[in-house]
C-alpha atoms as a PDB file:
ATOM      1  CA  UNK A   1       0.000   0.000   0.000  1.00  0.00           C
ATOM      2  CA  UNK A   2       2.847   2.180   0.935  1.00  0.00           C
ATOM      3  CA  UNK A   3       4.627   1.512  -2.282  1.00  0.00           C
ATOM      4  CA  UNK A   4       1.739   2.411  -4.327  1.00  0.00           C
ATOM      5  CA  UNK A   5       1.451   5.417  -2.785  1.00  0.00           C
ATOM      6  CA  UNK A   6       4.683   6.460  -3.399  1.00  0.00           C
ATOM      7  CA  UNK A   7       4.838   5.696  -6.834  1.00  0.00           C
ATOM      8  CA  UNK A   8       1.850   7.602  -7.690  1.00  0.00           C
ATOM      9  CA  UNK A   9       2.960  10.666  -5.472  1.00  0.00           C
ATOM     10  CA  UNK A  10       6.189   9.993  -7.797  1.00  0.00           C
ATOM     11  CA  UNK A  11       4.279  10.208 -10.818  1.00  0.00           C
ATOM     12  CA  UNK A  12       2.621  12.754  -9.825  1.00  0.00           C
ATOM     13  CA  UNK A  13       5.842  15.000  -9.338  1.00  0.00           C
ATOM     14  CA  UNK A  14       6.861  13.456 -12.745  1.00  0.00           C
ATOM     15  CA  UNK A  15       3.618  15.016 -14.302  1.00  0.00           C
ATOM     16  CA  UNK A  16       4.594  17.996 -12.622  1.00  0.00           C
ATOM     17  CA  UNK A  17       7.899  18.554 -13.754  1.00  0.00           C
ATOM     18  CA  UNK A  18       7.294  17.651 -17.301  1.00  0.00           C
ATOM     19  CA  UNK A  19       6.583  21.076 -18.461  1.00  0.00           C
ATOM     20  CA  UNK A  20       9.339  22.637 -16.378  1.00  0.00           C
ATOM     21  CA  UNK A  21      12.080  24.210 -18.197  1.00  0.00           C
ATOM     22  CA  UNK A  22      15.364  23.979 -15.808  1.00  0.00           C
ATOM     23  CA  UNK A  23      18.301  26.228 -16.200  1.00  0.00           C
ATOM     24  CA  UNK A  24      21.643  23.954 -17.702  1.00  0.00           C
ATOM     25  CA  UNK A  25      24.688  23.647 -16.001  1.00  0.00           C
ATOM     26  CA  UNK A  26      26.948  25.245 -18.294  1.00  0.00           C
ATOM     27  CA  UNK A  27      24.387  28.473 -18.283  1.00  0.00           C
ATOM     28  CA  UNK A  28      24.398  27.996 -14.610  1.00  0.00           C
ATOM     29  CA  UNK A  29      28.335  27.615 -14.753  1.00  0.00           C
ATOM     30  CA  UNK A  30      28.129  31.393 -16.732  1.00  0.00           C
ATOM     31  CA  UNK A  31      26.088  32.681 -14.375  1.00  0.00           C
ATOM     32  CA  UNK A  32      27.987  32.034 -11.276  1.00  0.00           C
ATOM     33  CA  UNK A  33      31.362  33.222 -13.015  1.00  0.00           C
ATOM     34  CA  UNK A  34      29.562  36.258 -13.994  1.00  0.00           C
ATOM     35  CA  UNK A  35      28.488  37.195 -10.884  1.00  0.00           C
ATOM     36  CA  UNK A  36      31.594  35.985  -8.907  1.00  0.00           C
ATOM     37  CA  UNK A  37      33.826  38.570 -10.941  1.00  0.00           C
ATOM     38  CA  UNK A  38      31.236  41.242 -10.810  1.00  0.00           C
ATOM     39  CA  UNK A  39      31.528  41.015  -6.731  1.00  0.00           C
ATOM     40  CA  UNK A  40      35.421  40.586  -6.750  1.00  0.00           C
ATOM     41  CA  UNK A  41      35.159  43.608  -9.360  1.00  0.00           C
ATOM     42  CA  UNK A  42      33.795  45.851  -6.582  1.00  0.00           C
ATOM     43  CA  UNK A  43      35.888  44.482  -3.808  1.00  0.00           C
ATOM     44  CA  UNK A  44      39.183  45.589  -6.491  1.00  0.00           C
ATOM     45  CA  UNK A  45      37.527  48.912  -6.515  1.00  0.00           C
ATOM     46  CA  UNK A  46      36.765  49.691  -3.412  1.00  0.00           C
ATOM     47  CA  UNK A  47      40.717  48.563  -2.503  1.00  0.00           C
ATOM     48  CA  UNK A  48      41.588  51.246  -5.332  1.00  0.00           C
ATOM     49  CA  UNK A  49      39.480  53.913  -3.548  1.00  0.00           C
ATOM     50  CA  UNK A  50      40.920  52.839   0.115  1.00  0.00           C
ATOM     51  CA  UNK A  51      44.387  53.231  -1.187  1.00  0.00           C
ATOM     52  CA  UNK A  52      43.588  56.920  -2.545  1.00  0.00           C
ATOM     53  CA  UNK A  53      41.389  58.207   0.183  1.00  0.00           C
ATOM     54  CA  UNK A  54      43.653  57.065   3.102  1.00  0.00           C
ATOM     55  CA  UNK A  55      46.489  59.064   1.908  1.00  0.00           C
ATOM     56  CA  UNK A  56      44.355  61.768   1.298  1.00  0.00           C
ATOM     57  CA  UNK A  57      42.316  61.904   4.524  1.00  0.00           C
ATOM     58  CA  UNK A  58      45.928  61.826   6.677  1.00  0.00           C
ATOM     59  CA  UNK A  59      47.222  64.977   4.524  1.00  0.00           C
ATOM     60  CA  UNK A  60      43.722  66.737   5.074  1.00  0.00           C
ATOM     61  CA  UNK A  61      44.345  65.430   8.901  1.00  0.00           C
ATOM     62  CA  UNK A  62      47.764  67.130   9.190  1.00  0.00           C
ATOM     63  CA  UNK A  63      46.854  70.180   6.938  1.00  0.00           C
ATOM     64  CA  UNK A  64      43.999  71.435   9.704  1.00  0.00           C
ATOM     65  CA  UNK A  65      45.516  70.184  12.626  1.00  0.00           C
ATOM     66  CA  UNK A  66      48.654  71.454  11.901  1.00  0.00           C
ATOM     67  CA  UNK A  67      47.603  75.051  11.044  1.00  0.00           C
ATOM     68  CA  UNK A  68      44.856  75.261  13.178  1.00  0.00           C
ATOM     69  CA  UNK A  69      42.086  75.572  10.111  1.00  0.00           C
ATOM     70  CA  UNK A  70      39.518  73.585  12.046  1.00  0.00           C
ATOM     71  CA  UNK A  71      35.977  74.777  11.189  1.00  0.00           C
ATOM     72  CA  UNK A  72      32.726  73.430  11.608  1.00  0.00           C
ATOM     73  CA  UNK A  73      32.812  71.978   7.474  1.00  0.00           C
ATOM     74  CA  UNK A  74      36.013  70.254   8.123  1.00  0.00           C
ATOM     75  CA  UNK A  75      35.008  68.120  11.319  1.00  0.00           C
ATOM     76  CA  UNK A  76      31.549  67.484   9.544  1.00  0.00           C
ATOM     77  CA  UNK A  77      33.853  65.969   6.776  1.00  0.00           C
ATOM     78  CA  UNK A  78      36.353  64.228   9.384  1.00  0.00           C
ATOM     79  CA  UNK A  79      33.857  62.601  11.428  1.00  0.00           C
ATOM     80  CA  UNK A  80      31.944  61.319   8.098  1.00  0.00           C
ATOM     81  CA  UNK A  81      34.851  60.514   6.401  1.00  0.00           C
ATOM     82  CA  UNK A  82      36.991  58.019   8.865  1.00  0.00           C
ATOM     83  CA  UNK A  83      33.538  56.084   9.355  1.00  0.00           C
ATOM     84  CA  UNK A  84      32.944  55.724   5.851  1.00  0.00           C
ATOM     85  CA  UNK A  85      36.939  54.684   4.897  1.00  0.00           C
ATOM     86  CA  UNK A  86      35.869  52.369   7.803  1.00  0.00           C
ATOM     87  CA  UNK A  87      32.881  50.980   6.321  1.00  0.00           C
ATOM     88  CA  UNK A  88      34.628  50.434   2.946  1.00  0.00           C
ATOM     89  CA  UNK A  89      37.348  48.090   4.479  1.00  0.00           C
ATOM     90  CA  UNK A  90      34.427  45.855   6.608  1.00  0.00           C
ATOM     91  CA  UNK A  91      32.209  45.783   3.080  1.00  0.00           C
ATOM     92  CA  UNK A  92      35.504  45.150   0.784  1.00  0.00           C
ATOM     93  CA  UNK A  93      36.883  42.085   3.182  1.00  0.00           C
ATOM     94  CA  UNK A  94      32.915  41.074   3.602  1.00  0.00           C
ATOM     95  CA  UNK A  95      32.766  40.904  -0.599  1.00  0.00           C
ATOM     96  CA  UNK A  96      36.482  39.211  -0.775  1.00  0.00           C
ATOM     97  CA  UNK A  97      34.874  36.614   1.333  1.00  0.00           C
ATOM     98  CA  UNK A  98      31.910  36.120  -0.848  1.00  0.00           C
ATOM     99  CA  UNK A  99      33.020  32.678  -2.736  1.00  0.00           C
ATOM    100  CA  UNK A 100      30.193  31.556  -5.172  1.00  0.00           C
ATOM    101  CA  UNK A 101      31.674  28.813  -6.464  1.00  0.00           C
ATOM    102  CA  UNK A 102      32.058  27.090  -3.328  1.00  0.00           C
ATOM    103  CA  UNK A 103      29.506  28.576  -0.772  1.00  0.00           C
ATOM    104  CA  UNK A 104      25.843  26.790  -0.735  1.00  0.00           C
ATOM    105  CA  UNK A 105      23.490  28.208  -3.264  1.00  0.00           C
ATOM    106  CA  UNK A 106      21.133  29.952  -0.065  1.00  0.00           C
ATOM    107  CA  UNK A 107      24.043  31.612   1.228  1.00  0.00           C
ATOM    108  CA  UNK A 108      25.074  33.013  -2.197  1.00  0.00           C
ATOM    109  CA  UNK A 109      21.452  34.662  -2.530  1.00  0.00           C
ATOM    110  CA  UNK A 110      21.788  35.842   1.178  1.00  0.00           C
ATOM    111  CA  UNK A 111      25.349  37.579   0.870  1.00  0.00           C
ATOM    112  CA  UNK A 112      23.890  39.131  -3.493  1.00  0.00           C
ATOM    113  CA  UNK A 113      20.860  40.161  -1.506  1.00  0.00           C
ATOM    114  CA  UNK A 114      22.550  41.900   1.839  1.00  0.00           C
ATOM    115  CA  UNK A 115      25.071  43.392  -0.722  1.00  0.00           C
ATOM    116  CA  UNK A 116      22.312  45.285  -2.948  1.00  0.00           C
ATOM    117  CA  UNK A 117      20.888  46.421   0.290  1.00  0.00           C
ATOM    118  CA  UNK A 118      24.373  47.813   1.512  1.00  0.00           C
ATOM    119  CA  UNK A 119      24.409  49.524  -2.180  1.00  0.00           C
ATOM    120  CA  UNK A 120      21.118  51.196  -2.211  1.00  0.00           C
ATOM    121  CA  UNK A 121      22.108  52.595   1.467  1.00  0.00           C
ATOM    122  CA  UNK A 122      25.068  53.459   0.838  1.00  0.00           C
ATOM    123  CA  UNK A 123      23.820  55.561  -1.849  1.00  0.00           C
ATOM    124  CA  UNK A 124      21.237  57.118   0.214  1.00  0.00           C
ATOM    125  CA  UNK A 125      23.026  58.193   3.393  1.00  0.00           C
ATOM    126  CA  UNK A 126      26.012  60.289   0.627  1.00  0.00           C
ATOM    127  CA  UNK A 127      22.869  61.826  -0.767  1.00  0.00           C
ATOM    128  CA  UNK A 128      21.769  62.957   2.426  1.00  0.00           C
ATOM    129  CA  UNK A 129      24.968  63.705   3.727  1.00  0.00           C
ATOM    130  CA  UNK A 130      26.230  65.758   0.291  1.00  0.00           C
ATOM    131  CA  UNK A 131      22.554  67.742   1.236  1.00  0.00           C
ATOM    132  CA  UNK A 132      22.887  68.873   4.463  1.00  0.00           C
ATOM    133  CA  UNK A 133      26.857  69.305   4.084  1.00  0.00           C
ATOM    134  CA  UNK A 134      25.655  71.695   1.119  1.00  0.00           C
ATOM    135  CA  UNK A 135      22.835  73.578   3.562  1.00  0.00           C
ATOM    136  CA  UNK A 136      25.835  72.961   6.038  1.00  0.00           C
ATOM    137  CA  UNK A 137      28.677  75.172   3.855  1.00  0.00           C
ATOM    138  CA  UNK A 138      25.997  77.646   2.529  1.00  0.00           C
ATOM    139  CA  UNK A 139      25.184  78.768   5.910  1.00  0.00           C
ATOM    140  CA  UNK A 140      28.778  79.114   6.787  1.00  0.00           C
ATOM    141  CA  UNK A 141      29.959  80.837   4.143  1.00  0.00           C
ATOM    142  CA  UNK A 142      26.920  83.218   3.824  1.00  0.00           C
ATOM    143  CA  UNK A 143      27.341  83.797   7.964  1.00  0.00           C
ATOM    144  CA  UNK A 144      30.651  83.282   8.880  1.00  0.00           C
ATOM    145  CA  UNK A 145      33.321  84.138   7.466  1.00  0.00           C
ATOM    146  CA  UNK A 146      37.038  83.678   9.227  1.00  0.00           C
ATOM    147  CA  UNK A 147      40.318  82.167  10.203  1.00  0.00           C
ATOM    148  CA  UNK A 148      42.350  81.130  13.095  1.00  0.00           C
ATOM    149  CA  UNK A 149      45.802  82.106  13.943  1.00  0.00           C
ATOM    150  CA  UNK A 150      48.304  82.539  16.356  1.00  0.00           C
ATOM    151  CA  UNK A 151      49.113  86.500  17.706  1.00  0.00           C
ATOM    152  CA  UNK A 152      51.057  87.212  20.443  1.00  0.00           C
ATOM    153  CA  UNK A 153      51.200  83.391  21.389  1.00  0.00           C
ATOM    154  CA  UNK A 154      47.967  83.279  21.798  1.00  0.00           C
ATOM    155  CA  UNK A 155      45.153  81.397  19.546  1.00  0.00           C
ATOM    156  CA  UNK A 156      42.476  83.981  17.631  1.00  0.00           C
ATOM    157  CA  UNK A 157      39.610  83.635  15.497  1.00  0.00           C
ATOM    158  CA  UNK A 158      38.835  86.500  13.645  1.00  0.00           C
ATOM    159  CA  UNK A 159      35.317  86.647  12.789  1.00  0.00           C
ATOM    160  CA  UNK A 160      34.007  88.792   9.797  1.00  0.00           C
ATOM    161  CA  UNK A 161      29.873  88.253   9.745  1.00  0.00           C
ATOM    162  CA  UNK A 162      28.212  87.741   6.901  1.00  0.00           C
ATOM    163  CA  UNK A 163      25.389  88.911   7.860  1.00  0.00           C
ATOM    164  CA  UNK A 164      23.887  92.117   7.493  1.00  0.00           C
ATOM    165  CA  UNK A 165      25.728  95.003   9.777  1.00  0.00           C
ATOM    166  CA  UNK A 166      22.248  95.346  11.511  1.00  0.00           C
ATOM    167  CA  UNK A 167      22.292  91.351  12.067  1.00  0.00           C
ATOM    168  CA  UNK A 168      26.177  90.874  13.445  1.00  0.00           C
ATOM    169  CA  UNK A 169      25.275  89.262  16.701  1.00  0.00           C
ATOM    170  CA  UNK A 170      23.614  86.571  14.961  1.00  0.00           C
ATOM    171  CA  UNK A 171      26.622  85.214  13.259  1.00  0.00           C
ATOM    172  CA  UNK A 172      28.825  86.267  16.672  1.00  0.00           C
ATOM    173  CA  UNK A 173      26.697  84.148  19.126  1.00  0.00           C
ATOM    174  CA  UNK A 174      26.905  80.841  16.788  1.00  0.00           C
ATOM    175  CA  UNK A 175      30.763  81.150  17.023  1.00  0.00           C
ATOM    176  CA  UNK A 176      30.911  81.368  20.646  1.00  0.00           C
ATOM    177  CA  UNK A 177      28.962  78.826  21.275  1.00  0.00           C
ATOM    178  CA  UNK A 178      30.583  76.798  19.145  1.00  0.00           C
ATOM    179  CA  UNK A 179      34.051  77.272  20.435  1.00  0.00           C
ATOM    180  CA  UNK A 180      32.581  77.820  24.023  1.00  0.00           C
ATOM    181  CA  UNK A 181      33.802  81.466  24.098  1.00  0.00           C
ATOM    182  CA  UNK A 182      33.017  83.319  27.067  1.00  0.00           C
ATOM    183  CA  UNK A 183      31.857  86.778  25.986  1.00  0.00           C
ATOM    184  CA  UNK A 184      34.850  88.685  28.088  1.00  0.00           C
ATOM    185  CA  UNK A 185      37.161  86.969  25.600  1.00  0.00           C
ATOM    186  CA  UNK A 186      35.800  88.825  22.495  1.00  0.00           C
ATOM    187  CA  UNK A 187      36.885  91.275  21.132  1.00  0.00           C
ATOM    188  CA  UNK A 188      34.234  93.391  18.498  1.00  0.00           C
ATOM    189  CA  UNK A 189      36.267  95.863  16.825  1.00  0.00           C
ATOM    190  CA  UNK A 190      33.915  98.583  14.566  1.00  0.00           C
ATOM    191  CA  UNK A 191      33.590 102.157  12.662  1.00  0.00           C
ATOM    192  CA  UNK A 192      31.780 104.772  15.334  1.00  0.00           C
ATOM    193  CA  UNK A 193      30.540 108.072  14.095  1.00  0.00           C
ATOM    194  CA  UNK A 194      30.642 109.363  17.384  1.00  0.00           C
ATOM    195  CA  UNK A 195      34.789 109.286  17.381  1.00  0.00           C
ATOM    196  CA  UNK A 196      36.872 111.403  15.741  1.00  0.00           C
ATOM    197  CA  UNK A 197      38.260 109.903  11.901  1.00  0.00           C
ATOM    198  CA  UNK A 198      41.754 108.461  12.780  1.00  0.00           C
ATOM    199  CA  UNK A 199      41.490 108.042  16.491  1.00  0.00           C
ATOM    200  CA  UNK A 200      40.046 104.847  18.331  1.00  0.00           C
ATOM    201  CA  UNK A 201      38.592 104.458  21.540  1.00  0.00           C
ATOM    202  CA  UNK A 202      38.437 101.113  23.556  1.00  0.00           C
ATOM    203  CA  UNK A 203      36.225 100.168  26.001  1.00  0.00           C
ATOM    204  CA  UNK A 204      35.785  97.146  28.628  1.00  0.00           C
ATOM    205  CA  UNK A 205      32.322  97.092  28.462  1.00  0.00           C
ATOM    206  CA  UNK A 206      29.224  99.287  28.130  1.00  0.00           C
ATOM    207  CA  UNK A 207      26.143  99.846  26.105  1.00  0.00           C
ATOM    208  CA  UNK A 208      25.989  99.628  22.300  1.00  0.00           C
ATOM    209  CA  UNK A 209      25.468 103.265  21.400  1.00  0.00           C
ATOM    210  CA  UNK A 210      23.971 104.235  17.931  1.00  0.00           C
ATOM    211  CA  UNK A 211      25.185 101.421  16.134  1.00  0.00           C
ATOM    212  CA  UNK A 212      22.904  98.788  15.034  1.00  0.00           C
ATOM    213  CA  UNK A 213      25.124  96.547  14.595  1.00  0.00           C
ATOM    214  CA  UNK A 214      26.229  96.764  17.990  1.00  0.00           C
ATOM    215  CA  UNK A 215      22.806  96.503  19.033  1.00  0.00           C
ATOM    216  CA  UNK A 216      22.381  93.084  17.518  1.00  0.00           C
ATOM    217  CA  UNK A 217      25.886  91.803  19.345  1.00  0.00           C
ATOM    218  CA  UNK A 218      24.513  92.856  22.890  1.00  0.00           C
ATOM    219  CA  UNK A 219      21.011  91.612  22.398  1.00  0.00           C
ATOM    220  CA  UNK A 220      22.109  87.821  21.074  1.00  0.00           C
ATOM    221  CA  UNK A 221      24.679  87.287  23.422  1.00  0.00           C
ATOM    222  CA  UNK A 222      22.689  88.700  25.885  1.00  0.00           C
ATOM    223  CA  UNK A 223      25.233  91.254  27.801  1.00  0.00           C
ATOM    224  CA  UNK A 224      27.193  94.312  27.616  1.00  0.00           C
ATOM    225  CA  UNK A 225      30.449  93.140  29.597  1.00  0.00           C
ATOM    226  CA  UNK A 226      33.029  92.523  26.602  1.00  0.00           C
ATOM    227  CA  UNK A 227      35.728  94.663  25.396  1.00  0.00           C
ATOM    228  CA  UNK A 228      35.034  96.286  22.024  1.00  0.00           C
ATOM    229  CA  UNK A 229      37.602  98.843  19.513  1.00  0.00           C
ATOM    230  CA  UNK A 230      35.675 101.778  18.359  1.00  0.00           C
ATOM    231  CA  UNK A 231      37.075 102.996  14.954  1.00  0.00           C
ATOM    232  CA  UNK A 232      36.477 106.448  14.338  1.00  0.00           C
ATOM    233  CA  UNK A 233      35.059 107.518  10.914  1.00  0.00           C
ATOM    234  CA  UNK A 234      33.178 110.956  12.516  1.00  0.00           C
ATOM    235  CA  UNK A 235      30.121 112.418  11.421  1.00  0.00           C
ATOM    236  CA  UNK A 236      28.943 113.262   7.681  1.00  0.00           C
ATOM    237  CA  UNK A 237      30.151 116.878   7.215  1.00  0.00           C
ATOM    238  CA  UNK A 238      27.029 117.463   4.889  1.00  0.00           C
ATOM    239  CA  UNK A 239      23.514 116.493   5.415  1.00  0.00           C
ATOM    240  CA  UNK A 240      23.563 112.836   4.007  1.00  0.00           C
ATOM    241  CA  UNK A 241      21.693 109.115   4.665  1.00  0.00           C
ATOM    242  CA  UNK A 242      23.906 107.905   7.406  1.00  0.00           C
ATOM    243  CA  UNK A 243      23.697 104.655   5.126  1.00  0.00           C
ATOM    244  CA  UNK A 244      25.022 106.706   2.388  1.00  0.00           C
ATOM    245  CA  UNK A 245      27.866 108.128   4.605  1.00  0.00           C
ATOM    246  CA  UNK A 246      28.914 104.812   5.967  1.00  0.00           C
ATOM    247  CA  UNK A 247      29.151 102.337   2.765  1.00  0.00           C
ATOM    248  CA  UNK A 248      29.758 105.740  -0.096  1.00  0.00           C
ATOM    249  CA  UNK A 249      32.807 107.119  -1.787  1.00  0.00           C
ATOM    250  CA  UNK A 250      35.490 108.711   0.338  1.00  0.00           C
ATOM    251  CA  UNK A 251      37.765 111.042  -0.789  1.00  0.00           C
ATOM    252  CA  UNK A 252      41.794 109.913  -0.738  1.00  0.00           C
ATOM    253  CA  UNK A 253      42.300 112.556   1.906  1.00  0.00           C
ATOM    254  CA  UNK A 254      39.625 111.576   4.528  1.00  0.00           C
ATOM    255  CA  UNK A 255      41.015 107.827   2.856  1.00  0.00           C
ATOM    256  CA  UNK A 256      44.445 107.787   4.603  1.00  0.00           C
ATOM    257  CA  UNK A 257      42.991 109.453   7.848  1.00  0.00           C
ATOM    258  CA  UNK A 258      40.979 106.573   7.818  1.00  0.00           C
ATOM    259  CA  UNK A 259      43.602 103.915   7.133  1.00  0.00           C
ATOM    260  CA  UNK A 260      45.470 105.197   9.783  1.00  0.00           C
ATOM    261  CA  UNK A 261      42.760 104.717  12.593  1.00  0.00           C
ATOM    262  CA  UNK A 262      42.764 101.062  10.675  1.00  0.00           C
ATOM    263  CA  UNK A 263      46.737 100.533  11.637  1.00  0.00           C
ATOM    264  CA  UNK A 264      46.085 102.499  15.306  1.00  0.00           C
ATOM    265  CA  UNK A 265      43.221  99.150  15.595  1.00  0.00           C
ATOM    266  CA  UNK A 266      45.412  96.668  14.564  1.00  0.00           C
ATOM    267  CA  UNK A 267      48.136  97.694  16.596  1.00  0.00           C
ATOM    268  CA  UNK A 268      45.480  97.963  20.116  1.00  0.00           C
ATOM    269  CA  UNK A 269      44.534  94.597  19.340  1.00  0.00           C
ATOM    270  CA  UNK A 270      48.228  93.069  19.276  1.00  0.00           C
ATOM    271  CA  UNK A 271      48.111  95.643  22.290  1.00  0.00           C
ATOM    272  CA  UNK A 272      45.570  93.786  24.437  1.00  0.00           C
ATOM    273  CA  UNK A 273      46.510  90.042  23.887  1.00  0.00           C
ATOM    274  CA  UNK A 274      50.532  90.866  24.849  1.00  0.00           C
ATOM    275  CA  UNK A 275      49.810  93.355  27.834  1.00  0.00           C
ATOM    276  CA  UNK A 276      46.432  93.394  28.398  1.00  0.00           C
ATOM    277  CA  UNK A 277      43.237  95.985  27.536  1.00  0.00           C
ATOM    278  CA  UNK A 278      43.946  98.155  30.501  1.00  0.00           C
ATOM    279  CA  UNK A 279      47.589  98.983  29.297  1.00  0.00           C
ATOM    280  CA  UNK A 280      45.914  98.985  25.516  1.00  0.00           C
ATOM    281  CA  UNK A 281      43.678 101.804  27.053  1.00  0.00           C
ATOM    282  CA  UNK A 282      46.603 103.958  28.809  1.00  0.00           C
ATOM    283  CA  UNK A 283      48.261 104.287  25.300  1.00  0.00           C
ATOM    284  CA  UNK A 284      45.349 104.743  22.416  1.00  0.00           C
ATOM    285  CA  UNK A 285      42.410 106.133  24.191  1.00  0.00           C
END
């Protein structure tokens, strides 16, 4: 009884299979060599692109360590970068692994199928990331705008918003808050009307005046007590816009009075990181 059952459940499967078209070895043969060198052809270039970025991402290392150009861009870059030249090497030995010809045929669809996932993302985390590091740079370079160095021993960052004048505090409180700047260690150095063209005036601390721009500094970082360098450009000797006055033509004589209250500035500012602003104070106010 057992044996007749069998032979029709065999017959039945026979039936079944008749019609069946099944793939032939030596097209089955193609298709695993096929796809074993297209797998071993991504694991050769992603070796190729380890071996190029790795040099690269040590010089970029050195380059803003080195010369202190670390920004907000760059670490965004650093930190994505080193976890990405990471990923590569885990997915290239992962793919080097990936045998064809000798792994099971379950595992081979497994490992093709994990793979395509990586791929797609892969694909969609550098989109995202090449979005936001483009919303990312935009902001920066439309709001900040500046450089660190080394004066009088001691590190500066030398800020020049890109905001409008009226808007300065909102690229100022970003910064210090991003390098944890306490506001008695800046240092906002402007053109005031209300000093004489050529001369500066500095100041510990104290309300922002007339200047708008000034204005916007005190009310984002929320206090008055930081040092600031007035830069004298006086008042419009004719009846003029002050916005007119401020960003207009100036004549090469009123020019070089001008550029001179520039160098009197520059020099304060070396001034107050070597002795300190009180001693800056005795000698240009």
């Amino acid at each position: 009884m057992e044996l007749e059952e069998l032979k029709k459940s065999w017959n039945a499967l026979d039936e079944h299979l008749k019609d069946k078209e099944f793939i032939k070895e030596e097209e089955l043969e193609k298709l695993i060599r096929h796809a074993d060198k297209g797998i071993h052809a991504i694991a050769s270039l992603n070796i190729k692109l380890i071996l190029i970025s790795l040099p690269i991402l040590i010089l970029f290392l050195a380059e803003v360590l080195l010369h202190n150009r670390l920004n907000p861009i760059y670490i965004i870059i650093i930190f994505a970068w080193i976890p990405a030249l990471c990923w590569d090497i885990v997915t290239t030995r992962f793919l080097q692994r990936t045998q064809i010809d000798e792994m099971p045929l379950v595992e081979v669809i497994s490992r093709v199928n994990r793979i395509h996932r990586w791929t797609i993302r892969e694909r969609l985390i550098a989109i995202a990331f090449l979005l936001v590091l483009a919303v990312l740079s935009f902001i920066y370079w439309q709001v900040w705008q500046y450089g660190i160095g080394m004066i009088e021993n001691e590190k500066v960052i030398l800020l020049e918003p890109q905001t409008y004048m009226n808007l300065s505090g909102e690229a100022i409180k970003p910064m210090l808050d991003f390098y944890k700047v306490d506001p008695s260690n800046l240092l906002v150095i402007y053109d005031d009307i209300d000093v004489e063209p050529g001369k500066v005036k500095i100041r510990t601390k104290g309300g922002p005046g007339t200047h708008n721009g000034m204005k916007s500094v005190v009310k984002e970082i929320g206090t008055e007590e930081f040092p600031r360098i007035r830069v004298g450009i006086g008042q419009p000797i004719i009846k003029l816009a002050m916005i007119d006055y401020v960003i207009g033509y100036v004549p090469e004589k009123e020019l070089t009075i001008l550029e001179e209250g520039i160098e009197k500035a520059e020099k304060a500012i070396e001034e107050i990181l070597k002795h300190g602003i009180n001693y800056a104070m005795n000698k240009f106010n």
